[in-house]
C-alpha atoms as a PDB file:
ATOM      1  CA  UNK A   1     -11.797 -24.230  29.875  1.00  0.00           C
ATOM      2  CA  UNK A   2     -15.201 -22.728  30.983  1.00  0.00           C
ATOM      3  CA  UNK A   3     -16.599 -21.491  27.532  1.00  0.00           C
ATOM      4  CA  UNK A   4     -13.005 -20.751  25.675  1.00  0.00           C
ATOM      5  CA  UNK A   5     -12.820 -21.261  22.067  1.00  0.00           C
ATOM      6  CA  UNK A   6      -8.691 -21.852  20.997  1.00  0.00           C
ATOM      7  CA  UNK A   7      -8.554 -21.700  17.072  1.00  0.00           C
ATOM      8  CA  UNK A   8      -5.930 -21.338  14.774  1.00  0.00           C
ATOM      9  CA  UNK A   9      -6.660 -21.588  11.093  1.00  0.00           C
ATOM     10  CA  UNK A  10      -4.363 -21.096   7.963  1.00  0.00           C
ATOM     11  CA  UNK A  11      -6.185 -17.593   6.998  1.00  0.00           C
ATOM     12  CA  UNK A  12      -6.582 -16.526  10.888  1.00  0.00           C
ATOM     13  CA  UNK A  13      -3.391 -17.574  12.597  1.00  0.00           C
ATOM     14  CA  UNK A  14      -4.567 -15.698  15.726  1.00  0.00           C
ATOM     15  CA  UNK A  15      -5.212 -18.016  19.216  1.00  0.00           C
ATOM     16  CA  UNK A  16      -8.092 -16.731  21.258  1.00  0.00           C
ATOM     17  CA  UNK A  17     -10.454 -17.978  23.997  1.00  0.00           C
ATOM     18  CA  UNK A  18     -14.205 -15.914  24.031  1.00  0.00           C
ATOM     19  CA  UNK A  19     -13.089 -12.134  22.549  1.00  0.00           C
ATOM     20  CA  UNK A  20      -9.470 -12.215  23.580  1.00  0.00           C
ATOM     21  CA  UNK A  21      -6.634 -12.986  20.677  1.00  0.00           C
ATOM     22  CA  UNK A  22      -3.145 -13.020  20.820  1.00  0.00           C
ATOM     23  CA  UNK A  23      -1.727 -13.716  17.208  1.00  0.00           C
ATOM     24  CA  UNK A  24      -1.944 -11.727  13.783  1.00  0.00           C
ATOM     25  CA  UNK A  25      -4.628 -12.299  11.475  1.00  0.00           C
ATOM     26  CA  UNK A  26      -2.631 -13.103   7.663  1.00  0.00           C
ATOM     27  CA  UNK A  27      -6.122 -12.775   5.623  1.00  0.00           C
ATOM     28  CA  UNK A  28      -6.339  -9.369   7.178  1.00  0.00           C
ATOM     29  CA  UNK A  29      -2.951  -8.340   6.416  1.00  0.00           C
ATOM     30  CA  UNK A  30      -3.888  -9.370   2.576  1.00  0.00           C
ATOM     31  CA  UNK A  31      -6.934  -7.301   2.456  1.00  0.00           C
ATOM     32  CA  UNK A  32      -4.725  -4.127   4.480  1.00  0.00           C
ATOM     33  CA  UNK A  33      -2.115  -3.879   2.180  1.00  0.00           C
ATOM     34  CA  UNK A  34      -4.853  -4.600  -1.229  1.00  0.00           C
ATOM     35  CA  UNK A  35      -6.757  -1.556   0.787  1.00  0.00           C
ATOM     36  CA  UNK A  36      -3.492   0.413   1.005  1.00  0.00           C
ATOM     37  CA  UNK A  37      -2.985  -0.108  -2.411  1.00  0.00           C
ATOM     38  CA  UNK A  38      -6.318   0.948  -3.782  1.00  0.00           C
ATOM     39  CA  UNK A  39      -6.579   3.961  -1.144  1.00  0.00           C
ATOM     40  CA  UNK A  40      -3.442   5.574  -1.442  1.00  0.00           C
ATOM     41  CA  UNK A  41      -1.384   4.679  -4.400  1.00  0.00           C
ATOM     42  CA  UNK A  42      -4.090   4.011  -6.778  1.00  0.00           C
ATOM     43  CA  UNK A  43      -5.571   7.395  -5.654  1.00  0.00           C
ATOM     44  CA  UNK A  44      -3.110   9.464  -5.809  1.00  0.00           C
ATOM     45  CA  UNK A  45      -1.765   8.496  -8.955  1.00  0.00           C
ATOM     46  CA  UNK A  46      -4.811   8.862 -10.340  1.00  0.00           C
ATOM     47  CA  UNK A  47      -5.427  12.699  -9.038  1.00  0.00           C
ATOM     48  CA  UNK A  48      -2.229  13.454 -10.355  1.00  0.00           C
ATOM     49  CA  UNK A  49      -3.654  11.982 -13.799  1.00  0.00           C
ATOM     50  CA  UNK A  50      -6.260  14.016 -13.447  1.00  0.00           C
ATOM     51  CA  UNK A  51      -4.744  16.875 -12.195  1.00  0.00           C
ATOM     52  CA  UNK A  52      -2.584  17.383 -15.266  1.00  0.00           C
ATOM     53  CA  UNK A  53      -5.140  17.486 -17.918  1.00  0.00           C
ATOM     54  CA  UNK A  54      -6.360  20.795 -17.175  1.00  0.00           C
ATOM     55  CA  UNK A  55      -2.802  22.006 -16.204  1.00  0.00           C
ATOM     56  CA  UNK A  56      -1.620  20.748 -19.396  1.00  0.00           C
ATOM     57  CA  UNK A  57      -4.762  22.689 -21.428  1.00  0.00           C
ATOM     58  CA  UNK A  58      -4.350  26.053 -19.200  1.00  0.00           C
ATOM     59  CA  UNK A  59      -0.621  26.351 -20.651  1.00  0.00           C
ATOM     60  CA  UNK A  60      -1.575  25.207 -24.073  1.00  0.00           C
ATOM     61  CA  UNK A  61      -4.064  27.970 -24.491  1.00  0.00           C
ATOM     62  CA  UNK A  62      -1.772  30.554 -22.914  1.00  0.00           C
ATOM     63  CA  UNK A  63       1.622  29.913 -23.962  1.00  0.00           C
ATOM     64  CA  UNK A  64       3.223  29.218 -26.831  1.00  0.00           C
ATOM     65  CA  UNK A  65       6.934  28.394 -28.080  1.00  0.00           C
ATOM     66  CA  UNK A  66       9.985  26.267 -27.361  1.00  0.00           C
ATOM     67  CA  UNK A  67      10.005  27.184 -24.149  1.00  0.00           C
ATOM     68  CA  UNK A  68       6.484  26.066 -23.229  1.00  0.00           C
ATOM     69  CA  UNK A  69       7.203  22.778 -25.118  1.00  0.00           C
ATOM     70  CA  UNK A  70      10.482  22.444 -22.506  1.00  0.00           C
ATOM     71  CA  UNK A  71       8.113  23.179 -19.753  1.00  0.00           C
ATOM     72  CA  UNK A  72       5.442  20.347 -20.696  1.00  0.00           C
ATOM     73  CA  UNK A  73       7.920  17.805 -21.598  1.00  0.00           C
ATOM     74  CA  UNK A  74      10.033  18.823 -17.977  1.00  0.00           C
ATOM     75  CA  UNK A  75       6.313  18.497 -15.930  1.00  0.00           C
ATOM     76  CA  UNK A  76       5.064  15.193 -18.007  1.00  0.00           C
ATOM     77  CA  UNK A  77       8.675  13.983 -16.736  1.00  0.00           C
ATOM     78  CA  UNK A  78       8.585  14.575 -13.347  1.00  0.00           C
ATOM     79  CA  UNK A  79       4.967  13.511 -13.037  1.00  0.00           C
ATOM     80  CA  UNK A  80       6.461  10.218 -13.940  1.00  0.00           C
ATOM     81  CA  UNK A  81       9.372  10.567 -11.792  1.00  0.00           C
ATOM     82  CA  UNK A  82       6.469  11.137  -8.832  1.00  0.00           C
ATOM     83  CA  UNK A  83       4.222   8.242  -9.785  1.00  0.00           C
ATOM     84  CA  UNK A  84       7.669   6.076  -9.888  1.00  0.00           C
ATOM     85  CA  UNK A  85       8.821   6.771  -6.881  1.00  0.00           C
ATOM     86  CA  UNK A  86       4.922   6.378  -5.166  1.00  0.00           C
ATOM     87  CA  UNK A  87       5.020   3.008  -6.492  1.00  0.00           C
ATOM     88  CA  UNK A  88       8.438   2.204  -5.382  1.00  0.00           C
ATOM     89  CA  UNK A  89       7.723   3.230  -1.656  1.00  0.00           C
ATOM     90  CA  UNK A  90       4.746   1.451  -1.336  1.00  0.00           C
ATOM     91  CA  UNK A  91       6.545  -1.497  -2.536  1.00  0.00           C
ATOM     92  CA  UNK A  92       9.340  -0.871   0.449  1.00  0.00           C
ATOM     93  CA  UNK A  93       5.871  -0.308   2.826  1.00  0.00           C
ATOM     94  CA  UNK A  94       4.370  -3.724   1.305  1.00  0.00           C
ATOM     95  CA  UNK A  95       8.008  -5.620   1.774  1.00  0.00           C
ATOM     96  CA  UNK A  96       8.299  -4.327   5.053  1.00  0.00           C
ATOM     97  CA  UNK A  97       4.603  -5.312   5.999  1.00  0.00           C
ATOM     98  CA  UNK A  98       5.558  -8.750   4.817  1.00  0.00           C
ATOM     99  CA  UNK A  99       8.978  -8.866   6.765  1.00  0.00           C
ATOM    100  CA  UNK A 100       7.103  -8.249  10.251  1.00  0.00           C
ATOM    101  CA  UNK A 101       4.278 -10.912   9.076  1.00  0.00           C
ATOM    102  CA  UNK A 102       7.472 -13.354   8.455  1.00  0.00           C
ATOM    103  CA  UNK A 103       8.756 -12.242  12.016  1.00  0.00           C
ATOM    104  CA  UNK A 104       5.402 -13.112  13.820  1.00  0.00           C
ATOM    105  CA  UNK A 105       4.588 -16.492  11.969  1.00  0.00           C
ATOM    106  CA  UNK A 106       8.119 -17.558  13.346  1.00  0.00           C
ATOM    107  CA  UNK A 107       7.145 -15.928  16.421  1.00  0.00           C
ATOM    108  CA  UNK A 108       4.113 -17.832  16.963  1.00  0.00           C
ATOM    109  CA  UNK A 109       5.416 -20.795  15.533  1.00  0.00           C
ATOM    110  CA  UNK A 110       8.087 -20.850  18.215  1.00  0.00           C
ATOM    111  CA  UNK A 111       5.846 -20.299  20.674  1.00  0.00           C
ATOM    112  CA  UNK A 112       4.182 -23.390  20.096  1.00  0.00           C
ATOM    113  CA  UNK A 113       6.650 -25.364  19.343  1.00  0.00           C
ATOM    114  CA  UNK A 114       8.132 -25.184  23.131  1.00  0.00           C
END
């Protein structure tokens, strides 16, 4: 096989000889999606946490009423509304990251099993 190195492992379900692999790397998918995670959901939610504090104290000191009370309650809201929906999409993003990891562990499995 003149210096090739075949591997497959549970956490690395790639097959490679020397610096060529054909496969997908499961451990790596793990630590994309945890990255994902942290570096976009995680993130934004917490700028918009942030970002509301001094929203929320520029209209306190400047407005005053039932109507600014509307207002706040109306933007706390749809903050939520944002930060729900975030969290739902990168839940459809995560499931679908998941689906084409299913579709290429059958795929390789297949492959081998010919």
């Amino acid at each position: 096989m003149n210096g090739a190195r075949p591997y497959t492992t549970p956490n690395n379900l790639a097959t490679g000889m020397d610096n060529v692999t054909i496969g997908f790397d499961a451990a790596g998918l793990e630590k994309y999606i945890e990255n994902l995670r942290l570096n976009i959901l995680e993130e934004v939610i917490k700028t918009i946490d942030n970002g509301w504090d001094p929203v929320n104290e520029a209209i306190n000191d400047a407005w005053t009423g039932a109507s600014k009370d509307a207002f706040v309650n109306d933007f706390a809201k749809t903050i939520g509304e944002v930060k729900e929906h975030l969290t739902y999409e990168f839940a459809e993003i995560e499931s679908r990251l998941r689906d084409i990891q299913t579709f290429y562990f059958n795929q390789d499995q297949n492959m081998m099993s010919k």
